[in-house]
N, C-alpha and C. Protein backbone atom coordinates (compact mmCIF):
# COMPACT_ATOMS: atom_id res chain seq x y z
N UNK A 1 -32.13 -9.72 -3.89
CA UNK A 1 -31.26 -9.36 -4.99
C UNK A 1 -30.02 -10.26 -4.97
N UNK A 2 -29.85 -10.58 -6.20
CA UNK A 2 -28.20 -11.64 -6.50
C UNK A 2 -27.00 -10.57 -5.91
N UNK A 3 -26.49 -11.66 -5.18
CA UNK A 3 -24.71 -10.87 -5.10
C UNK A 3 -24.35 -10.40 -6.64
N UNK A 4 -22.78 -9.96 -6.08
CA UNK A 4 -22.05 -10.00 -7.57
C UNK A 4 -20.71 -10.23 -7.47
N UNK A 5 -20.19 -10.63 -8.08
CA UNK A 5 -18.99 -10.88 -8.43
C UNK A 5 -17.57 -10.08 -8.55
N UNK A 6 -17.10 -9.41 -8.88
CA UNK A 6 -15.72 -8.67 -9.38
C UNK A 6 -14.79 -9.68 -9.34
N UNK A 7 -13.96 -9.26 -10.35
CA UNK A 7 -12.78 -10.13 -10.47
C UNK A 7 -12.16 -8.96 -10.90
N UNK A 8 -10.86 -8.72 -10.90
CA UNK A 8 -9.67 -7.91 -11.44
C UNK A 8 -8.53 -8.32 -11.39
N UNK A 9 -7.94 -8.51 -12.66
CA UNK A 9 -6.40 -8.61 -12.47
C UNK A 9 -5.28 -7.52 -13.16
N UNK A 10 -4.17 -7.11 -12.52
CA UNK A 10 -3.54 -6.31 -12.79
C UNK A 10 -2.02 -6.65 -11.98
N UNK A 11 -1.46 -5.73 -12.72
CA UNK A 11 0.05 -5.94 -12.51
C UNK A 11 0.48 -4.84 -11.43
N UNK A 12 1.41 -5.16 -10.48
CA UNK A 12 2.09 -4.65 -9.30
C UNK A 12 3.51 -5.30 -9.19
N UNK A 13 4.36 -4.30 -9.34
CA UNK A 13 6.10 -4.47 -9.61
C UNK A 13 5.71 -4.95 -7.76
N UNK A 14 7.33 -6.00 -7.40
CA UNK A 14 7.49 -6.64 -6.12
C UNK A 14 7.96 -5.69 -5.26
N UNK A 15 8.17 -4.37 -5.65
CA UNK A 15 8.54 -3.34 -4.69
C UNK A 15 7.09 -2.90 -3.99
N UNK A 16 6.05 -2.61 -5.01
CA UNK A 16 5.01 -1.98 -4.71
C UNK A 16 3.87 -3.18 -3.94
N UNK A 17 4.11 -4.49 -4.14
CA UNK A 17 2.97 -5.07 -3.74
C UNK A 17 2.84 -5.14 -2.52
N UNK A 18 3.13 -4.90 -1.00
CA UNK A 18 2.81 -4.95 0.51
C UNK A 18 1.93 -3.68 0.37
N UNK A 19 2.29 -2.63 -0.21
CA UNK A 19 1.94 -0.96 -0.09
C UNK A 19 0.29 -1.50 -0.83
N UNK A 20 0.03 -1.96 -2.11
CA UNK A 20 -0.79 -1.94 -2.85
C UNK A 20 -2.33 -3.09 -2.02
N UNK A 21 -1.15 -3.89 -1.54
CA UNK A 21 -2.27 -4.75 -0.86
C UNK A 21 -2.90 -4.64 0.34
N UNK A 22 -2.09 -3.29 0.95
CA UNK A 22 -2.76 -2.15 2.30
C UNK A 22 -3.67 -1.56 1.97
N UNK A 23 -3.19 -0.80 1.12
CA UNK A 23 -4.09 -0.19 0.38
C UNK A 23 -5.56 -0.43 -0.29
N UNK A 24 -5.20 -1.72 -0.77
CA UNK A 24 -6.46 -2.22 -1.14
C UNK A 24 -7.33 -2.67 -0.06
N UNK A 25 -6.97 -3.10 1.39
CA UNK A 25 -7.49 -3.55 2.24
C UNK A 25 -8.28 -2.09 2.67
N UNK A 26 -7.55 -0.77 2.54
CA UNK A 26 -7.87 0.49 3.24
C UNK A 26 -9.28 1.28 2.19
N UNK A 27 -9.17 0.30 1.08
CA UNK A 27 -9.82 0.97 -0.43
C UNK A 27 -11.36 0.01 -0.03
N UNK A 28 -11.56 -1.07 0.64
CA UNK A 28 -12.90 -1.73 0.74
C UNK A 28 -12.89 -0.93 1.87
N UNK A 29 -12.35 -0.56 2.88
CA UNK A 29 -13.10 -0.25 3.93
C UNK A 29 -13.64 1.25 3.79
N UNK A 30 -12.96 1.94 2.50
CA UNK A 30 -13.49 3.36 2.60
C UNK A 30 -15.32 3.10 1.77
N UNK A 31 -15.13 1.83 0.82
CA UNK A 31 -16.71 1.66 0.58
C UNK A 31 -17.51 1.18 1.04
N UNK A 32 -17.31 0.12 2.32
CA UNK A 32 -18.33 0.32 2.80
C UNK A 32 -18.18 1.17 4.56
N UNK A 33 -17.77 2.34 4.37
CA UNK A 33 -17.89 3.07 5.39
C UNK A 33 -19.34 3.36 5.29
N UNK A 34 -20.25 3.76 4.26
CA UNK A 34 -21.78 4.41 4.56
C UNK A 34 -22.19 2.88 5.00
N UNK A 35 -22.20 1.65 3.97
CA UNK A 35 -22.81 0.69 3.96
C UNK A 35 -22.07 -0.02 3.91
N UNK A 36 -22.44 -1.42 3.69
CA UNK A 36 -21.85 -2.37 3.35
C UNK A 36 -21.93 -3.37 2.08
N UNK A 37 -21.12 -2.86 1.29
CA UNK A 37 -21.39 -2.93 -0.17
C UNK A 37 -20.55 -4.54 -0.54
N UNK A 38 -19.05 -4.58 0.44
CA UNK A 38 -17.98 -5.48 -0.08
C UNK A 38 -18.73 -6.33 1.11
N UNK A 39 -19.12 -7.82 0.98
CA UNK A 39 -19.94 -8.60 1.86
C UNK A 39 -18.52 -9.11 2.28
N UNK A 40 -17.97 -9.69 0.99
CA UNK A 40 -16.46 -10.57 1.14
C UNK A 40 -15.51 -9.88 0.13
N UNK A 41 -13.95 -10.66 0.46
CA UNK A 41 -12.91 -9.81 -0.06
C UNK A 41 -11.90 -11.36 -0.13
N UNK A 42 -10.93 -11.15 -1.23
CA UNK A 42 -9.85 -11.97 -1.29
C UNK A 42 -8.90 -11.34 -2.40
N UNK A 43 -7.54 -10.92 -1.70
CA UNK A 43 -6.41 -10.52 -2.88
C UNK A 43 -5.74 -11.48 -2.57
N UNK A 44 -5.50 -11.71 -4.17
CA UNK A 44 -4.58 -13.05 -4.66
C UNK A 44 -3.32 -12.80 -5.65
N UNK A 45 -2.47 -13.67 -5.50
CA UNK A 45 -1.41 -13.40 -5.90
C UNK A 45 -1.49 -14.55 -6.77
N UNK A 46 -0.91 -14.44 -8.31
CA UNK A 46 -0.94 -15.72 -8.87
C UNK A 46 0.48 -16.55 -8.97
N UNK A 47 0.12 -17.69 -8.89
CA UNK A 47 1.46 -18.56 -8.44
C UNK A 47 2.50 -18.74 -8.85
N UNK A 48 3.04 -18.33 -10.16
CA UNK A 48 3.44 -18.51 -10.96
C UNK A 48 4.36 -17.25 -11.78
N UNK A 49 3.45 -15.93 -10.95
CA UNK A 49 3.90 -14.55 -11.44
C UNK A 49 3.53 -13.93 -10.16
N UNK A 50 4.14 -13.37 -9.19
CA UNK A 50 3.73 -12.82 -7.90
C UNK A 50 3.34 -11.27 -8.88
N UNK A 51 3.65 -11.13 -9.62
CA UNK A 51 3.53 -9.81 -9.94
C UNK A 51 2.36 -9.38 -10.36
N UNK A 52 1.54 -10.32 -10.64
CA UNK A 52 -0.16 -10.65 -11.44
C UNK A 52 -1.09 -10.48 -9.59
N UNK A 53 -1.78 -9.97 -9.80
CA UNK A 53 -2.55 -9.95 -8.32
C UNK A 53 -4.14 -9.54 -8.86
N UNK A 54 -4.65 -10.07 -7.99
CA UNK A 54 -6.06 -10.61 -8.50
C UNK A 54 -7.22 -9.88 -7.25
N UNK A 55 -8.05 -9.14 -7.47
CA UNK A 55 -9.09 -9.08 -6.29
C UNK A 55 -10.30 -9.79 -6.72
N UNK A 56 -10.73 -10.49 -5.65
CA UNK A 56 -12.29 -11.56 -6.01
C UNK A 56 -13.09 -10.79 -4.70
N UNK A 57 -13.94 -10.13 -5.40
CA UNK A 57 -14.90 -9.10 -4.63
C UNK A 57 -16.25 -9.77 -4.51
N UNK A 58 -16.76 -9.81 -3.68
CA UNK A 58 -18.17 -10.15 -3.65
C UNK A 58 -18.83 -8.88 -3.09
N UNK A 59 -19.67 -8.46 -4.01
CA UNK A 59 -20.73 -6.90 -3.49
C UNK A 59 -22.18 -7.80 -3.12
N UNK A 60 -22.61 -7.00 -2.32
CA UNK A 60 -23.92 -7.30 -1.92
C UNK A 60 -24.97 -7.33 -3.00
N UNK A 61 -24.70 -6.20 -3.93
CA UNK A 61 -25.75 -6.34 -5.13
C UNK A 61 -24.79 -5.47 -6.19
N UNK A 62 -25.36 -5.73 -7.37
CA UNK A 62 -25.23 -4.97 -8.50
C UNK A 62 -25.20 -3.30 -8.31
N UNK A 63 -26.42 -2.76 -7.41
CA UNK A 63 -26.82 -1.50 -7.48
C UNK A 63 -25.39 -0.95 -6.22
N UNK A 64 -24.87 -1.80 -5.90
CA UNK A 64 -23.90 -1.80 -4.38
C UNK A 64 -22.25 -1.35 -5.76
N UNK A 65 -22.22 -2.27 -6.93
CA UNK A 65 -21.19 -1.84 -7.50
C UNK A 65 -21.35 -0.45 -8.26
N UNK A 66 -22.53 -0.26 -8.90
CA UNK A 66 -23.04 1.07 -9.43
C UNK A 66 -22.50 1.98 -8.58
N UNK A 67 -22.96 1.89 -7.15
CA UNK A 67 -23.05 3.17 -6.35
C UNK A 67 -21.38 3.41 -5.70
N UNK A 68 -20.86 2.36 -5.79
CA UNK A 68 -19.36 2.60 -5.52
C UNK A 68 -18.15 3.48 -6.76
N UNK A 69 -18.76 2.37 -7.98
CA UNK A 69 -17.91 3.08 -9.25
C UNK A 69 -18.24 4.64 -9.30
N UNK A 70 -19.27 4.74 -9.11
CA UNK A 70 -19.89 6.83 -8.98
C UNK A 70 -18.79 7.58 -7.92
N UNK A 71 -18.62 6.44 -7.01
CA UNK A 71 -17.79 7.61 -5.95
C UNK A 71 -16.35 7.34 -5.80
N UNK A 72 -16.14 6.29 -6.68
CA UNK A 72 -14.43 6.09 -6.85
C UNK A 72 -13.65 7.12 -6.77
N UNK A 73 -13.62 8.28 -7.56
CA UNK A 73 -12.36 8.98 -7.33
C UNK A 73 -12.39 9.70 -6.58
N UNK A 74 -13.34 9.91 -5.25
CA UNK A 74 -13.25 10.18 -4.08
C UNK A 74 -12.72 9.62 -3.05
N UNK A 75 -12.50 8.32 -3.22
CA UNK A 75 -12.27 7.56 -2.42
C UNK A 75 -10.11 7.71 -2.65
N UNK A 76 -10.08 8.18 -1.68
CA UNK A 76 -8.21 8.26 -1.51
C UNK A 76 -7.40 7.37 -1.56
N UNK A 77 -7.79 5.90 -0.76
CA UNK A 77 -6.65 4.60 -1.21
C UNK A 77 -7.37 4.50 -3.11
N UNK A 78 -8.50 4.81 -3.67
CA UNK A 78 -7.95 4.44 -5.01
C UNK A 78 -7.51 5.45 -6.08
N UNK A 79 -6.93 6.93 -5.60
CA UNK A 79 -6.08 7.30 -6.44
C UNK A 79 -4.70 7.17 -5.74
N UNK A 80 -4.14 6.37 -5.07
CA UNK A 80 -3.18 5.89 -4.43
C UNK A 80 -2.51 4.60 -5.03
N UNK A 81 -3.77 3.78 -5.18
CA UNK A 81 -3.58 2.45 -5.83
C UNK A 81 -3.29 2.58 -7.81
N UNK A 82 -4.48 3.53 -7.94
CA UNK A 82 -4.00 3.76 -9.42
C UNK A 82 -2.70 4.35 -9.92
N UNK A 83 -1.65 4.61 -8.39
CA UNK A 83 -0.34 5.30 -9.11
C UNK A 83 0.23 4.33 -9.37
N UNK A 84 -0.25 3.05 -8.57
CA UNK A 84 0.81 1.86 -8.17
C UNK A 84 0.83 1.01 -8.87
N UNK A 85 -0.59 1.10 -9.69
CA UNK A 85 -0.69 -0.27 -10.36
C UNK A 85 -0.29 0.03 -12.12
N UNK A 86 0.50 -1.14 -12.48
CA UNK A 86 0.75 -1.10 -13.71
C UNK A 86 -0.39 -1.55 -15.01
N UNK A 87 -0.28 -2.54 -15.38
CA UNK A 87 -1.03 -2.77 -16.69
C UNK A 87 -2.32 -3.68 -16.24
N UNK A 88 -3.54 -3.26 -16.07
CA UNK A 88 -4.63 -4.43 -15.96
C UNK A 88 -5.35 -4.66 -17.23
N UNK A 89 -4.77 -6.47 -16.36
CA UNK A 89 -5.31 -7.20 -17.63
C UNK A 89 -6.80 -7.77 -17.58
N UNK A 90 -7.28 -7.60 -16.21
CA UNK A 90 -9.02 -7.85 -17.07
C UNK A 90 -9.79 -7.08 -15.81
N UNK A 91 -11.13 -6.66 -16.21
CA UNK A 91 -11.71 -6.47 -14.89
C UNK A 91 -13.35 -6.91 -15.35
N UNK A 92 -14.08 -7.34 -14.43
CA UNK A 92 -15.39 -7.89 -14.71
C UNK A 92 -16.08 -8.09 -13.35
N UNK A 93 -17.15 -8.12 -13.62
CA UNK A 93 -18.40 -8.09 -12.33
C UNK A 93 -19.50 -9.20 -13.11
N UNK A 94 -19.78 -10.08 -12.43
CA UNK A 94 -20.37 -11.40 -12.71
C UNK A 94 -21.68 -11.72 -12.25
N UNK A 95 -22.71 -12.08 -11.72
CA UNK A 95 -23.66 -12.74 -11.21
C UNK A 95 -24.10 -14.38 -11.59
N UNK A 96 -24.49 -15.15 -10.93
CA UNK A 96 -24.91 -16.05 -10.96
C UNK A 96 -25.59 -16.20 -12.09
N UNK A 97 -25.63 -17.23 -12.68
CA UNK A 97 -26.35 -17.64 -13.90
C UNK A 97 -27.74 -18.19 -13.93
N UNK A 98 -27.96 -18.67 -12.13
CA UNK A 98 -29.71 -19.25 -11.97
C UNK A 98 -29.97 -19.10 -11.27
């Protein structure tokens, strides 16, 4: 099965971003506590606007993002993160094209 992709970007005021980017570190590890869904991980800050922050997710499969979005609001760093985060501006899950 193809990996997948995630991309997300969203806004985090400079007070909140150390807290948000714990958090997010604490938010992959609560999914793959059964399994291992997040293969790889990278939060990014964009250069230009520290306030723009970016996660580039790589899931093991498609059926790996399905089965995570089902148990999201169980998961405690992400109704933690959703207090924190302000306006997102895109979110998408990708696969390879060949």
């Amino acid at each position: 099965m193809k990996t997948c992709t995630e991309i997300a970007v969203f806004e985090v005021t400079k007070e909140n971003l150390a807290q948000v980017i714990a958090l997010s570190e604490s938010l992959f590890s609560e999914i793959n506590a059964e399994q291992r869904n997040i293969i790889a991980h990278e939060i990014l800050v964009k250069t230009d606007n520290c306030q723009e922050v970016c996660w580039h997710l790589t899931w093991a499969n498609v059926d790996a993002v399905k089965a995570s979005e089902a148990k999201w609001p169980s998961y405690p760093s992400a109704k933690q993160i959703e207090a924190l985060v302000g306006k997102k501006y895109y979110y998408g899950h990708f696969v390879r094209a060949l």
